[in-house]
C-alpha atoms as a PDB file:
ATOM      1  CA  UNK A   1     119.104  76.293 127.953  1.00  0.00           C
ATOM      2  CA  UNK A   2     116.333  75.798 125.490  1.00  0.00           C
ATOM      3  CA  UNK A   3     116.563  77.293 121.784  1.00  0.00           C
ATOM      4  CA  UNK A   4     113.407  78.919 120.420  1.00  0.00           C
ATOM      5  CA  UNK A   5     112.698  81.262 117.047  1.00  0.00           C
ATOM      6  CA  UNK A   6     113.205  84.902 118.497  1.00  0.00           C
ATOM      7  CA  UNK A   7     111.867  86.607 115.010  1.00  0.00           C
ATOM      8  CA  UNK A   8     110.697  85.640 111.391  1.00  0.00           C
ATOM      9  CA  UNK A   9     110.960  87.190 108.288  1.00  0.00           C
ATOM     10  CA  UNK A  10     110.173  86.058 104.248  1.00  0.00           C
ATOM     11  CA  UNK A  11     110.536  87.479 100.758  1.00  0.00           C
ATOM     12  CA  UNK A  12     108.567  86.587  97.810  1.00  0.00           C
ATOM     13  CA  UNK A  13     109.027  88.125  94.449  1.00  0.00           C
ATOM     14  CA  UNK A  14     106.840  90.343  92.741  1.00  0.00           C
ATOM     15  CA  UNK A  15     105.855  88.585  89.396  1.00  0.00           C
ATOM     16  CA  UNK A  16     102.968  86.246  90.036  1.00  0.00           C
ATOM     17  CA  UNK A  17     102.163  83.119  87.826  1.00  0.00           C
ATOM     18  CA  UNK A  18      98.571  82.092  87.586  1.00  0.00           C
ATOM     19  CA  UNK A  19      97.002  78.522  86.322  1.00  0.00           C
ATOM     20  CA  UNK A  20      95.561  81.178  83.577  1.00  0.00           C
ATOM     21  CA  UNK A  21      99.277  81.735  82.435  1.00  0.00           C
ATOM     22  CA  UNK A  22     100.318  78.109  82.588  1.00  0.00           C
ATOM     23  CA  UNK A  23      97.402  76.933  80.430  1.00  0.00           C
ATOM     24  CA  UNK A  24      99.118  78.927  78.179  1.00  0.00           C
ATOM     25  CA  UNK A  25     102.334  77.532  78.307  1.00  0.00           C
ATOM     26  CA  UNK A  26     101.702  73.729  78.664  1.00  0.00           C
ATOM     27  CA  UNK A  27      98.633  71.401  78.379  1.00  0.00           C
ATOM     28  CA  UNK A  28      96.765  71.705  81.514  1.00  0.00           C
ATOM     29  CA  UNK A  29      94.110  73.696  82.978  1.00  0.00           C
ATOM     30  CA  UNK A  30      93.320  76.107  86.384  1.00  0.00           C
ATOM     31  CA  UNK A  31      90.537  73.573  87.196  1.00  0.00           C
ATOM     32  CA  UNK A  32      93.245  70.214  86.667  1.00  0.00           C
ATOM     33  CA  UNK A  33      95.920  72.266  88.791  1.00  0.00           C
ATOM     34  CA  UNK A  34      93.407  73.268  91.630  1.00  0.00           C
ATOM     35  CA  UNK A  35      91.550  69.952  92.145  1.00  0.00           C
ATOM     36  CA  UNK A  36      94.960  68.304  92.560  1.00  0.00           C
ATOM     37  CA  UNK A  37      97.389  70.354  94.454  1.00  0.00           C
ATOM     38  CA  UNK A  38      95.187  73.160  95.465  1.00  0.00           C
ATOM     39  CA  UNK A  39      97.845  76.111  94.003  1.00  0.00           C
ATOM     40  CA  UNK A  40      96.268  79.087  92.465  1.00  0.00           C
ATOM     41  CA  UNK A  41      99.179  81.110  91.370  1.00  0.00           C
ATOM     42  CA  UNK A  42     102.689  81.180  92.427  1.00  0.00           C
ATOM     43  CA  UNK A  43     106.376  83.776  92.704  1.00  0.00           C
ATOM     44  CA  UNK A  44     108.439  83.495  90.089  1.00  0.00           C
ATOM     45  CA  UNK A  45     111.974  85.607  90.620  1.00  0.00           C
ATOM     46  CA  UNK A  46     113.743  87.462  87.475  1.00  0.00           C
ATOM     47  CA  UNK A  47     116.901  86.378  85.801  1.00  0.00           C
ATOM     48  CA  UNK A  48     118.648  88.699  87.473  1.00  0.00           C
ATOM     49  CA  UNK A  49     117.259  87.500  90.862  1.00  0.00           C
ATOM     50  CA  UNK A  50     119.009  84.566  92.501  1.00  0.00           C
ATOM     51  CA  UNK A  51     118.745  82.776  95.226  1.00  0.00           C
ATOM     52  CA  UNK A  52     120.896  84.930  97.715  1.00  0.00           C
ATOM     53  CA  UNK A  53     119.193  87.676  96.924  1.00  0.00           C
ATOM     54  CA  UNK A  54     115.890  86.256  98.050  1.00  0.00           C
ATOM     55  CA  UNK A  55     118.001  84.836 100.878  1.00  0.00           C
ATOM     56  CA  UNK A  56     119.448  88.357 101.776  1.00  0.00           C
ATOM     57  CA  UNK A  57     116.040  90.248 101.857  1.00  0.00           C
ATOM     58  CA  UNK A  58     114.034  87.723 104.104  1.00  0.00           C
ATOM     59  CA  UNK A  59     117.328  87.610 106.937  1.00  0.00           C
ATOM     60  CA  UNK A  60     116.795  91.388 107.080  1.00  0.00           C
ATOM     61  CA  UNK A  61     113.515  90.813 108.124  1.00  0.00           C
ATOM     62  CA  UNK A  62     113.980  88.341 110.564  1.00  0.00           C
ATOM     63  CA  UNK A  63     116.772  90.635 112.087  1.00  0.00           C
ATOM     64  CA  UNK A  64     114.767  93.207 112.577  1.00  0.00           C
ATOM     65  CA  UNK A  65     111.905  91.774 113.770  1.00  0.00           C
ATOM     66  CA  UNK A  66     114.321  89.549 116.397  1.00  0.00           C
ATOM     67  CA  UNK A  67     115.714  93.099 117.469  1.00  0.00           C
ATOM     68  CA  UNK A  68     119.313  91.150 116.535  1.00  0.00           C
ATOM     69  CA  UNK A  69     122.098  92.885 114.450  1.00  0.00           C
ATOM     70  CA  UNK A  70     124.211  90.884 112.360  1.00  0.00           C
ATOM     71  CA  UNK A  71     126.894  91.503 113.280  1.00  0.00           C
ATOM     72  CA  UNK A  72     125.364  89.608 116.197  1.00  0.00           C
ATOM     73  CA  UNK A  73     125.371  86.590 114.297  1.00  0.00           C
ATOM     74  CA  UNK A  74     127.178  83.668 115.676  1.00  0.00           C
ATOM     75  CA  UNK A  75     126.318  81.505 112.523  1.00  0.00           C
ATOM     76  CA  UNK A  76     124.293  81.347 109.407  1.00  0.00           C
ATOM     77  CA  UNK A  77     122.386  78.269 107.878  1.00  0.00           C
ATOM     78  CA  UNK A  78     120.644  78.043 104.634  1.00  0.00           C
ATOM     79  CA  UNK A  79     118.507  75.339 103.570  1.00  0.00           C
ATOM     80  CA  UNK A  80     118.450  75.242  99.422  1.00  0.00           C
ATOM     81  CA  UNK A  81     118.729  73.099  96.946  1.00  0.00           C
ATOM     82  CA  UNK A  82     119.247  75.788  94.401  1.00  0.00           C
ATOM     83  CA  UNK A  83     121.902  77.946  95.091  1.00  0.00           C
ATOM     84  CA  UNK A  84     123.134  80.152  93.372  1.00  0.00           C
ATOM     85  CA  UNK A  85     126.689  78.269  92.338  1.00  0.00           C
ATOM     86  CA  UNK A  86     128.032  75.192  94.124  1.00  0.00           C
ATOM     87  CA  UNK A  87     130.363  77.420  95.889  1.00  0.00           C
ATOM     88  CA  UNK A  88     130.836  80.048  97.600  1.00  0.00           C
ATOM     89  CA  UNK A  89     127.538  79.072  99.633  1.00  0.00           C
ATOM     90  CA  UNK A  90     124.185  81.189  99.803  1.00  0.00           C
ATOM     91  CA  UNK A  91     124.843  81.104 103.343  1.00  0.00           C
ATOM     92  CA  UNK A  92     128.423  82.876 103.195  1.00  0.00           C
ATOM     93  CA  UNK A  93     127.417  85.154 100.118  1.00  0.00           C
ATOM     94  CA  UNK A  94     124.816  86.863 102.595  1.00  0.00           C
ATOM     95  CA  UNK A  95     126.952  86.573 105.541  1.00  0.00           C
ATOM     96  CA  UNK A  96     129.088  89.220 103.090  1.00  0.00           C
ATOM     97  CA  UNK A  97     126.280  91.563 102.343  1.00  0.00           C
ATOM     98  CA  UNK A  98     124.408  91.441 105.956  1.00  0.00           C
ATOM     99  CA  UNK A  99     127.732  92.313 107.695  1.00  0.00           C
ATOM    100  CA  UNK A 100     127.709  89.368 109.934  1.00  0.00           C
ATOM    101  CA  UNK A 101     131.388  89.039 109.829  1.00  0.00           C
ATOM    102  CA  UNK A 102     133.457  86.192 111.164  1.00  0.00           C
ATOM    103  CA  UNK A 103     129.721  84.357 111.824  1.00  0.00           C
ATOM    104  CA  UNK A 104     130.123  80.380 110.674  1.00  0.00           C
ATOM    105  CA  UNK A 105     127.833  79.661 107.444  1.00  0.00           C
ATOM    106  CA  UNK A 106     127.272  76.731 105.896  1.00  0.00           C
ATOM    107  CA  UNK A 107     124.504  75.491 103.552  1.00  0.00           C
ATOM    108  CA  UNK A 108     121.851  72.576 103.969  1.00  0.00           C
ATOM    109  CA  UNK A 109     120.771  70.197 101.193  1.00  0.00           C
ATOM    110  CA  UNK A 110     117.769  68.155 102.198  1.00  0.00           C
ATOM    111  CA  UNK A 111     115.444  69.419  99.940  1.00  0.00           C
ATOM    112  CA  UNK A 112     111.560  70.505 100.950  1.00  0.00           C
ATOM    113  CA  UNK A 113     112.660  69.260 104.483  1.00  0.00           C
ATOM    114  CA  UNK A 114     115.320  71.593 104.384  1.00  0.00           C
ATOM    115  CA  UNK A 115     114.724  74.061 106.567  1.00  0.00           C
ATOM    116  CA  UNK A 116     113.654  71.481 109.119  1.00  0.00           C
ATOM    117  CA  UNK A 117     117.294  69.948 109.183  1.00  0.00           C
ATOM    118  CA  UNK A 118     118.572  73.782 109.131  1.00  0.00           C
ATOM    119  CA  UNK A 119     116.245  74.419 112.969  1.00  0.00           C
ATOM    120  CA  UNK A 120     117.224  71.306 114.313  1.00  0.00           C
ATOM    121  CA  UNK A 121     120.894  72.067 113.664  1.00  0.00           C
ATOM    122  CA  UNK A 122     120.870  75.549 115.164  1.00  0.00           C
ATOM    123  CA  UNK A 123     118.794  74.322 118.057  1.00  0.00           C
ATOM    124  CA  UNK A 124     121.905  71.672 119.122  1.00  0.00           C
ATOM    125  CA  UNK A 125     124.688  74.695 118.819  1.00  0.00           C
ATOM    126  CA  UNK A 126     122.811  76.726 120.822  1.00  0.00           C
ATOM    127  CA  UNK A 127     121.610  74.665 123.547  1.00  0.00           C
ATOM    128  CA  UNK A 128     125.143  73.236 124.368  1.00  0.00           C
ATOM    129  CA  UNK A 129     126.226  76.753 124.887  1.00  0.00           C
ATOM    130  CA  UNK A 130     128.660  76.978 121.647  1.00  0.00           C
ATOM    131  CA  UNK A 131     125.896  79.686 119.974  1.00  0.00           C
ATOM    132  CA  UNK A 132     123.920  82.483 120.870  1.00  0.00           C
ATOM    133  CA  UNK A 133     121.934  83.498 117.628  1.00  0.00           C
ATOM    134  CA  UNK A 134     121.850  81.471 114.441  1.00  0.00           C
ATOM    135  CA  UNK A 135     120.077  82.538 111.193  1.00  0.00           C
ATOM    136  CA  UNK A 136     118.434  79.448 109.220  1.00  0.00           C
ATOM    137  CA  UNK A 137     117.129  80.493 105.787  1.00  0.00           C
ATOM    138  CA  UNK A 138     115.056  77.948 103.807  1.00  0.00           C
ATOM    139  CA  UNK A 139     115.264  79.744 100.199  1.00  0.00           C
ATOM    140  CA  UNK A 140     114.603  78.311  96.554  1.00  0.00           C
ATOM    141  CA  UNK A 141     114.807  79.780  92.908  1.00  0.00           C
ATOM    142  CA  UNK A 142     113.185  76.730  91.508  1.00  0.00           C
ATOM    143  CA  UNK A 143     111.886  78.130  88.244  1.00  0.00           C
ATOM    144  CA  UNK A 144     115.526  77.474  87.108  1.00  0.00           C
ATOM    145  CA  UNK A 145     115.467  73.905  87.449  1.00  0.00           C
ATOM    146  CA  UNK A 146     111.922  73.644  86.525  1.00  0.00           C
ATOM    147  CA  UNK A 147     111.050  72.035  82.998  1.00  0.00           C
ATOM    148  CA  UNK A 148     108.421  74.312  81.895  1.00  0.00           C
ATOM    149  CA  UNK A 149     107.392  71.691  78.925  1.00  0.00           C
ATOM    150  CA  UNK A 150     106.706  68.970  81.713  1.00  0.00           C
ATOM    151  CA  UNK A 151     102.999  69.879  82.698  1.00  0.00           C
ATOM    152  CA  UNK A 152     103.310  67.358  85.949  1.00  0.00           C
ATOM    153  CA  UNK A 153     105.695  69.528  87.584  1.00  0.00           C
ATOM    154  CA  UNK A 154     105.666  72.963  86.079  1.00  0.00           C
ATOM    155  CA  UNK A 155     102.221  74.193  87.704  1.00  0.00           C
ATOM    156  CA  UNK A 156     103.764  72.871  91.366  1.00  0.00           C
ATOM    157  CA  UNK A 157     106.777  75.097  92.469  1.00  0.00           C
ATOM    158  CA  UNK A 158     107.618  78.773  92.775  1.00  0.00           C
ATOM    159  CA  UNK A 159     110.125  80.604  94.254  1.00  0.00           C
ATOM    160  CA  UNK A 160     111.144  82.526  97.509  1.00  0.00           C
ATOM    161  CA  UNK A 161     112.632  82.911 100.737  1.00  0.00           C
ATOM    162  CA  UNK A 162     111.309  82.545 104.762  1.00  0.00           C
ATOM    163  CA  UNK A 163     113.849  82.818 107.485  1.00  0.00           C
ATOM    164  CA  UNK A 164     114.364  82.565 111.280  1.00  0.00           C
ATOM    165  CA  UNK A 165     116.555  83.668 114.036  1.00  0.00           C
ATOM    166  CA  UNK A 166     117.043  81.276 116.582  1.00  0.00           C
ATOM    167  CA  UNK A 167     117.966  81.742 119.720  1.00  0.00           C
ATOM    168  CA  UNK A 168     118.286  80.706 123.609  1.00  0.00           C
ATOM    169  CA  UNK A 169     114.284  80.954 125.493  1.00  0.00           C
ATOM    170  CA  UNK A 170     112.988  81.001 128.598  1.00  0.00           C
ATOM    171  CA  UNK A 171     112.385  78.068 130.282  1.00  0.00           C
ATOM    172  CA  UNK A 172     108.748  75.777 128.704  1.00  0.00           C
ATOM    173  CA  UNK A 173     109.640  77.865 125.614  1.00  0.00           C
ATOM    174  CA  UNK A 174     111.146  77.033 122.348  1.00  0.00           C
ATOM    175  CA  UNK A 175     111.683  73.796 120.190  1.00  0.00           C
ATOM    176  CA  UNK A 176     110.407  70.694 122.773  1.00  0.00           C
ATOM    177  CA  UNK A 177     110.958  68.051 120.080  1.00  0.00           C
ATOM    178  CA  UNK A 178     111.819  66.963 116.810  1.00  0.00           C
ATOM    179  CA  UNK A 179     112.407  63.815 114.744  1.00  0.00           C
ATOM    180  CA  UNK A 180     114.442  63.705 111.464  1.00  0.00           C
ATOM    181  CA  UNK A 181     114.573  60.908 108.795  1.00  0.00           C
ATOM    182  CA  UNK A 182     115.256  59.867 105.648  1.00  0.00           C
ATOM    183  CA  UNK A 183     114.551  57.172 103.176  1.00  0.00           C
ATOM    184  CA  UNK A 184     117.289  57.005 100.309  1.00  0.00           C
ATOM    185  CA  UNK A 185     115.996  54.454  98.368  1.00  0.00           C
ATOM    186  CA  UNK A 186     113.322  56.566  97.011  1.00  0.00           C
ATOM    187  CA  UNK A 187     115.794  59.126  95.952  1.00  0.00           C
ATOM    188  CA  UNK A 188     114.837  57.862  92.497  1.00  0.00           C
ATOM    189  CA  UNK A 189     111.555  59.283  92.713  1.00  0.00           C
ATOM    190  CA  UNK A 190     112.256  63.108  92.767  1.00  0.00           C
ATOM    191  CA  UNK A 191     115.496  64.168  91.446  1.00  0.00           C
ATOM    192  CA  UNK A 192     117.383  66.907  89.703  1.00  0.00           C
ATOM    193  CA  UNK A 193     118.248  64.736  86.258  1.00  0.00           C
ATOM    194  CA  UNK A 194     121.136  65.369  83.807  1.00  0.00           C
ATOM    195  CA  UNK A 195     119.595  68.206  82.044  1.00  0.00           C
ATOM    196  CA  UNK A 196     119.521  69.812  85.067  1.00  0.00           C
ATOM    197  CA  UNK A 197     115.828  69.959  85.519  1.00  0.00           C
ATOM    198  CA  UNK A 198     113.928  68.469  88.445  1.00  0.00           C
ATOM    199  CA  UNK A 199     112.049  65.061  87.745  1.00  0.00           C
ATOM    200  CA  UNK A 200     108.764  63.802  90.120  1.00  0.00           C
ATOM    201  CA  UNK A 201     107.625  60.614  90.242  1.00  0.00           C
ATOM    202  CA  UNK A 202     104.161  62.265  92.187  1.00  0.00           C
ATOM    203  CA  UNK A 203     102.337  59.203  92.275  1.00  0.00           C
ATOM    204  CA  UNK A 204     105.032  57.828  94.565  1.00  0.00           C
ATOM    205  CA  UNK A 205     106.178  60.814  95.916  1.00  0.00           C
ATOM    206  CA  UNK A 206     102.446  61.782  97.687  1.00  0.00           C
ATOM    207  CA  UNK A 207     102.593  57.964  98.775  1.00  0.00           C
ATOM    208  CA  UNK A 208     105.428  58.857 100.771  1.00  0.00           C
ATOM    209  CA  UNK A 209     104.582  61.811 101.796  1.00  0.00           C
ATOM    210  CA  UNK A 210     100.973  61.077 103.213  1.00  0.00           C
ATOM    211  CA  UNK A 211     102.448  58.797 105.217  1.00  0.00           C
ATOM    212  CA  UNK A 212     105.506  60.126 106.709  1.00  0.00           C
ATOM    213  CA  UNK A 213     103.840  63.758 107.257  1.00  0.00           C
ATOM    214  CA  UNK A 214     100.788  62.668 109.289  1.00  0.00           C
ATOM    215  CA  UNK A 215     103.303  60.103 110.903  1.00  0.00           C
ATOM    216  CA  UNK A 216     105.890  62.807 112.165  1.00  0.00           C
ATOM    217  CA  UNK A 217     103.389  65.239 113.575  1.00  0.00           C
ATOM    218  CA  UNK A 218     101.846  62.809 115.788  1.00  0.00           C
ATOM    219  CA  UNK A 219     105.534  61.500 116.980  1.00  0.00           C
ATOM    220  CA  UNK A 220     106.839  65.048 117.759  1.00  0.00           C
ATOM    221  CA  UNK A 221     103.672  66.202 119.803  1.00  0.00           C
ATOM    222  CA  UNK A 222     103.667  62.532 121.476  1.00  0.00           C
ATOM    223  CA  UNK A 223     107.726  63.335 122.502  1.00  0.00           C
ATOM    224  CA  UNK A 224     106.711  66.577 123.412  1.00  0.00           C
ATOM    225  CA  UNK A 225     104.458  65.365 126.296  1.00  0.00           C
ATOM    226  CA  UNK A 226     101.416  66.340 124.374  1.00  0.00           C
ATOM    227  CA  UNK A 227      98.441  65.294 123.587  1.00  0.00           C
ATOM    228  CA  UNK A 228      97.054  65.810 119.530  1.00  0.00           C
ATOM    229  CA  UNK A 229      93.944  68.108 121.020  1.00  0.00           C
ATOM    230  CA  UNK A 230      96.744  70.327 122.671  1.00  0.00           C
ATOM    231  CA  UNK A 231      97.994  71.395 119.350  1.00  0.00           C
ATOM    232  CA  UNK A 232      97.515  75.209 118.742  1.00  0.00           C
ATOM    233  CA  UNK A 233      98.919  75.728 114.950  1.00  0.00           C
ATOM    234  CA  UNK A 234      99.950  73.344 112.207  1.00  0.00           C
ATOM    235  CA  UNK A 235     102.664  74.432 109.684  1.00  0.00           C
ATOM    236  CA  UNK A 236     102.556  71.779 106.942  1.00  0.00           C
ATOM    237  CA  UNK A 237     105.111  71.811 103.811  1.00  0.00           C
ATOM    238  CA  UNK A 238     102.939  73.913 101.262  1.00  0.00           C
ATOM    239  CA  UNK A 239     103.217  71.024  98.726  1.00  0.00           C
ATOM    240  CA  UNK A 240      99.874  69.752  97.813  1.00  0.00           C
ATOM    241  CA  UNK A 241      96.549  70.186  99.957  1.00  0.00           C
ATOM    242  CA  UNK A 242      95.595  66.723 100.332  1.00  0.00           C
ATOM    243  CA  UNK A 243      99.089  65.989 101.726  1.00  0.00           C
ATOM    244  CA  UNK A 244      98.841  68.717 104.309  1.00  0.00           C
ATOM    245  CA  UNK A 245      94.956  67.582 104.934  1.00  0.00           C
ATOM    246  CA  UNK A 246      96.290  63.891 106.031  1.00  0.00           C
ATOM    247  CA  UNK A 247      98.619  65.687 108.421  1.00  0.00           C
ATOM    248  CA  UNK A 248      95.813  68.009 109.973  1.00  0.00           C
ATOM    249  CA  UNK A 249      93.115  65.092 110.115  1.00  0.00           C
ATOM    250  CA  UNK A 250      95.856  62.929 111.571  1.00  0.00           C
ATOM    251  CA  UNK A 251      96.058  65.649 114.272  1.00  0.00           C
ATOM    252  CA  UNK A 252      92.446  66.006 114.641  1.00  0.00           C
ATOM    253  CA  UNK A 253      92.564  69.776 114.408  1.00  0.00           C
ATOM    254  CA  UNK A 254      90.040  72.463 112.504  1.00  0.00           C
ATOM    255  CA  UNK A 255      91.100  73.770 108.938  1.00  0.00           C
ATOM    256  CA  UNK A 256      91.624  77.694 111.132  1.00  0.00           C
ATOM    257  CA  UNK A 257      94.888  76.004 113.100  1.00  0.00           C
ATOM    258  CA  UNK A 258      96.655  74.872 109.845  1.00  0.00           C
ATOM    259  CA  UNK A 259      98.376  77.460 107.622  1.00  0.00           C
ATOM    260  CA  UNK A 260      97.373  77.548 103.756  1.00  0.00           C
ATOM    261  CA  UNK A 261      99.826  79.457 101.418  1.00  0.00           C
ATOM    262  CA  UNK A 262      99.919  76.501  98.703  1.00  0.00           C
ATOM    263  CA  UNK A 263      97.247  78.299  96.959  1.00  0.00           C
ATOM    264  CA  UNK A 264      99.162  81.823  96.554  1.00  0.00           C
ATOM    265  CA  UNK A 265     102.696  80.359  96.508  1.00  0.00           C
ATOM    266  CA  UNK A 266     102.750  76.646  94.827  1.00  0.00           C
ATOM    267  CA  UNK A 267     105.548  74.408  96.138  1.00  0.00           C
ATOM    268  CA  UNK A 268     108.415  76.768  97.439  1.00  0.00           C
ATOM    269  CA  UNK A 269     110.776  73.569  98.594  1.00  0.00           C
ATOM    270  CA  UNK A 270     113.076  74.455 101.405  1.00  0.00           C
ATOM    271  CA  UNK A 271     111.360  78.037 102.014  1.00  0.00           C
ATOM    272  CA  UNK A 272     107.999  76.929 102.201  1.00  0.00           C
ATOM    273  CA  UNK A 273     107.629  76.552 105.814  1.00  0.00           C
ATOM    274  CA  UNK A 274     109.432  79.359 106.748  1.00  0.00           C
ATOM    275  CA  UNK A 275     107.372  81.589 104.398  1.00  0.00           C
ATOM    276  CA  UNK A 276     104.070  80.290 106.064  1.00  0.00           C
ATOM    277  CA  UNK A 277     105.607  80.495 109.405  1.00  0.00           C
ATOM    278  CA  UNK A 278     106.462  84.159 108.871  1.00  0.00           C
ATOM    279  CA  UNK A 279     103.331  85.534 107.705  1.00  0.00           C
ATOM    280  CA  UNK A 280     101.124  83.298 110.327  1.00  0.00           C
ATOM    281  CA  UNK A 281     103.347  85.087 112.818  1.00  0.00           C
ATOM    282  CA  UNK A 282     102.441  88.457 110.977  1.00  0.00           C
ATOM    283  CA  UNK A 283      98.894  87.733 110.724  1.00  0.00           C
ATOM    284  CA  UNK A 284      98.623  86.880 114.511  1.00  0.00           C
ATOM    285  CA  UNK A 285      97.655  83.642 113.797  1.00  0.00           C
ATOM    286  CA  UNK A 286     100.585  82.345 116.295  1.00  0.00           C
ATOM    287  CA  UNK A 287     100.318  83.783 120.298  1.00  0.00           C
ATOM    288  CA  UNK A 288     102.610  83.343 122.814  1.00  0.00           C
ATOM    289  CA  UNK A 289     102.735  79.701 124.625  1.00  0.00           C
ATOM    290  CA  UNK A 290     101.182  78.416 121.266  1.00  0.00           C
ATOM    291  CA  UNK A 291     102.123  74.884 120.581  1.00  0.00           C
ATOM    292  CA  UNK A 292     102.860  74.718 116.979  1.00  0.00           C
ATOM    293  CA  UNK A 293     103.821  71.991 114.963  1.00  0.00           C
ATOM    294  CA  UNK A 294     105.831  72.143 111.545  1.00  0.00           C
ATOM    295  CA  UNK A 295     106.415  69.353 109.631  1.00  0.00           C
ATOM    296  CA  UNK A 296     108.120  68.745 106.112  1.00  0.00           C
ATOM    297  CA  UNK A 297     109.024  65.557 103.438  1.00  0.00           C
ATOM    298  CA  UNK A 298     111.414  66.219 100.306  1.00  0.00           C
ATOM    299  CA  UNK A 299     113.663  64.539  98.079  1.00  0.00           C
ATOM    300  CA  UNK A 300     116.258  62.133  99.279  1.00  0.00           C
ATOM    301  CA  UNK A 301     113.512  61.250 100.465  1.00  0.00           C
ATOM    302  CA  UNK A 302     113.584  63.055 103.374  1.00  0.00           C
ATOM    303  CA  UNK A 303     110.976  64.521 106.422  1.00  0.00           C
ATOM    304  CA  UNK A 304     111.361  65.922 109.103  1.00  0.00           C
ATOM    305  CA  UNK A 305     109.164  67.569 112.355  1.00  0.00           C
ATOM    306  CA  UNK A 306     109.239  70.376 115.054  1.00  0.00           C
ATOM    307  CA  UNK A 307     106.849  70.647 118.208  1.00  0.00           C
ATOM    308  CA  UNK A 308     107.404  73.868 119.958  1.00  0.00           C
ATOM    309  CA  UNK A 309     106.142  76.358 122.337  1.00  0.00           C
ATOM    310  CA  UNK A 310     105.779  79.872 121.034  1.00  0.00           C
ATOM    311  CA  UNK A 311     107.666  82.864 123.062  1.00  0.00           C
ATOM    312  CA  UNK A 312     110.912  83.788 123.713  1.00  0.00           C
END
């Protein structure tokens, strides 16, 4: 039995921040922010928006578009490093309001890699049989966190919500490999400090990451069976362009078979590749028996890689 994504779904919130409005807020410009990270605007989520209600609205979708109820459910994992409180989890608080009841839940902290860790988890409870459908949620309300006086990190992140439903596929289908790492000695460089706001070390954190990202693609398609050229699609962590170029050029694959959302969405953490994974599959940019690649670093430090075959 081989576990694949059976449907996608993501949720970003209405109020867009431009460069234009952060050059109000904090010394920096649209030109500075674009050169370096290549984000445009980004979601930010109301006060009275959290990060289960993100959550909640992109598992609908990925429900419905799986054909799965939830009371269907057999389990529920949500990648975040934001949740709403430390407890109850994100992952039981829309367990409650989809009606999945008696489904397992349980949240995931490994940052920007998170939902990574969340799909390789699912994949080993369903493909020893336990499981039959598993939501994984990668979702992040990171304008709380954010220092909004700290112009290094406030024109990177935004917030939002992508989620899958994973279940069993037919045979050739489905995730074909994965690696998972971590480095915890550079935990010091990207950090949620004592104030509660989230600290970046970028010069070392993009050293890491151009590295690792590039790195992990290569290994996943190589474990796969697969050769670099046979790479259809290329889901990168929406963190910085020239991150996510390494990893394509690494691959040797055209700009058309990578997805770009950093521009409209900034830095979502945990729910970036999700969100790019959902609206790649709603923009047809993903066909059946696609081999796609998504690949992810984060604090802790942490990365992480997929290599699968599109199709159920």
């Amino acid at each position: 039995m081989k576990a694949g994504i059976l449907g996608t779904g993501h949720y970003v919130p209405e109020k867009v921040l431009t460069n234009k409005d952060l050059e109000k807020m904090v010394d920096t410009s649209d030109e500075w922010i674009k050169t370096r990270t290549g984000i445009e605007e980004r979601r930010i989520a109301d006060d009275d928006m959290d990060s289960s209600d993100m959550a909640f609205r992109a598992s609908e979708r990925a429900l419905a578009n799986a054909g799965v109820k939830a009371e269907d459910l057999d389990m529920i994992l949500v990648a975040t490093v934001t949740p709403d409180t430390p407890f109850p989890s994100v992952s039981c608080m829309i367990q409650d309001r989809l009606g999945a009841k008696g489904a397992a839940a349980m949240d995931v902290s490994a940052a920007c890699t998170g939902f990574m860790y969340g799909l390789t988890t699912a994949k080993q409870f369903i493909e020893c049989g336990d499981y039959k459908n598993i939501l994984v949620v990668g979702v992040e309300k990171l304008s709380k966190i954010v220092d909004w006086d700290d112009r290094n990190t406030a024109v990177l992140f935004g917030d939002g919500a992508g989620a899958a439903l994973v279940g069993p596929v037919s045979e050739g289908k489905g995730i074909l490999s994965y690696e998972l790492g971590a480095d915890g000695a550079g935990g010091e460089h990207l950090y949620q400090d004592e104030e509660d706001h989230l600290y970046m070390n970028g010069r070392e954190v993009f050293k890491f990451a151009v590295r690792r990202m590039p790195e992990a693609s290569v290994n996943v398609v190589e474990k796969a069976g697969f050769n670099k050229e046979d790479v259809d699609y290329l889901i990168p962590h929406q963190a910085n362009i020239r991150i996510m170029e390494a990893a394509r050029e690494r691959l040797g694959i055209s700009e058309e078979k990578m997805a770009i959302k950093v521009n409209k969405y900034g830095n979502n953490s945990a729910a970036s590749i999700p969100i790019a994974l959902s609206e790649a599959v709603e923009e047809g940019k993903i066909k059946e028996d696609d081999l796609v690649v998504l690949v992810g670093f984060g604090g802790g430090l942490t990365w992480g890689a997929v290599a699968l075959r599109w199709g159920k």
